[in-house]
Protein backbone atom coordinates (compact mmCIF):
# COMPACT_ATOMS: atom_id res chain seq x y z
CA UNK A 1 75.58 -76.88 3.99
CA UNK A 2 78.35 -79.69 2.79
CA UNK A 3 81.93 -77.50 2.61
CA UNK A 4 83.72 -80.50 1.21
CA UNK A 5 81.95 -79.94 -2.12
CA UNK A 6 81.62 -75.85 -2.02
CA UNK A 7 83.75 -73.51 -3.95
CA UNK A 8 82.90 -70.32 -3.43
CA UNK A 9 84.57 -67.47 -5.00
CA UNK A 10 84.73 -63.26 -4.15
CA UNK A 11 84.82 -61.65 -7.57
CA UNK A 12 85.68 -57.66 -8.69
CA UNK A 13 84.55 -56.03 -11.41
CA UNK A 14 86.59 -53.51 -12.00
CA UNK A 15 85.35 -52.12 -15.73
CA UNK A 16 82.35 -52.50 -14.24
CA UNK A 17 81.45 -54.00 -17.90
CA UNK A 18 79.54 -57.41 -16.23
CA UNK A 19 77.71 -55.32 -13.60
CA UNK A 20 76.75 -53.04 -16.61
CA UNK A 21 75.60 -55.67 -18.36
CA UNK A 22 73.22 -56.77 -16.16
CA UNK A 23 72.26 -52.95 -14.68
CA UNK A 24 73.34 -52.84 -11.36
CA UNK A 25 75.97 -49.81 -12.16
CA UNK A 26 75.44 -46.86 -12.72
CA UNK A 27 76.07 -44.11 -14.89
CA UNK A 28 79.51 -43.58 -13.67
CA UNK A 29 80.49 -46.98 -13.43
CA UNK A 30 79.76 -47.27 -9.67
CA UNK A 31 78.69 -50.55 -8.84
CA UNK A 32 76.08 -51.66 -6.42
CA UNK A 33 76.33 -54.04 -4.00
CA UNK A 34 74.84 -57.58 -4.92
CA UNK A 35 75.04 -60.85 -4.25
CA UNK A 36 74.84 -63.87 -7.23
CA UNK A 37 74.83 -67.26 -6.08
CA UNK A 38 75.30 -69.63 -9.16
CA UNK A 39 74.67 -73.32 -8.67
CA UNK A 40 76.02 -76.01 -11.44
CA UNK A 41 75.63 -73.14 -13.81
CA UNK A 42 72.22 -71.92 -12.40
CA UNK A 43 71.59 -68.64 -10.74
CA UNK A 44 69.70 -69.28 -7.59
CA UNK A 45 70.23 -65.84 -6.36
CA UNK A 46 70.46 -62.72 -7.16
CA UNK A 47 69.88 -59.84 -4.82
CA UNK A 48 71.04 -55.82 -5.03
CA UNK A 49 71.05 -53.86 -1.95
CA UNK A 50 68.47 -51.02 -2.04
CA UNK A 51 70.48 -48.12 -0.62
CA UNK A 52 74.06 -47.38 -0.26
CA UNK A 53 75.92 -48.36 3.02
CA UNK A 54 73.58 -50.84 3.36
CA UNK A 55 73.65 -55.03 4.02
CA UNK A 56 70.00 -56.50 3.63
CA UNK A 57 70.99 -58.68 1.22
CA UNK A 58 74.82 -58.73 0.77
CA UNK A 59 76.21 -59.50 4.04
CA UNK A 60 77.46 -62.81 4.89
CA UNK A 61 74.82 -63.94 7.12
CA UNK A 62 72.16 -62.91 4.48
CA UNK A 63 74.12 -64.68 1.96
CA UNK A 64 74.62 -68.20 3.95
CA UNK A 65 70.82 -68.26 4.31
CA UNK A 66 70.34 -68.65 0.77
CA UNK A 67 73.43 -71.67 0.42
């Protein structure tokens, strides 16, 4: 991976209203954990963790093997 082009940004949502929007919250509000990795405007991943607690998908080492 080239760093001297990345941006790479660590976004909240605290409404919840965009993880709503796209169904990974739930009733409550309560978000899941997920992981959307948008490239010139293109989503080239997207990934929700299973289970509460857990980092299949969403940790950074998971993450950096999709970049």
């Amino acid at each position: 991976m080239d760093s001297t082009n990345t941006l790479q940004l660590f976004l909240s949502d605290p409404e919840a209203k965009f993880s709503k929007s796209i169904g990974w919250a739930d009733e409550e509000g309560r978000t899941y954990r997920y992981v959307i990795i948008i490239d010139h405007g293109k989503v080239t991943y997207a990934a929700k963790e299973s289970a509460k607690n857990t980092l299949e998908v969403s940790s950074a080492d998971a993450v950096y093997k999709q970049l």
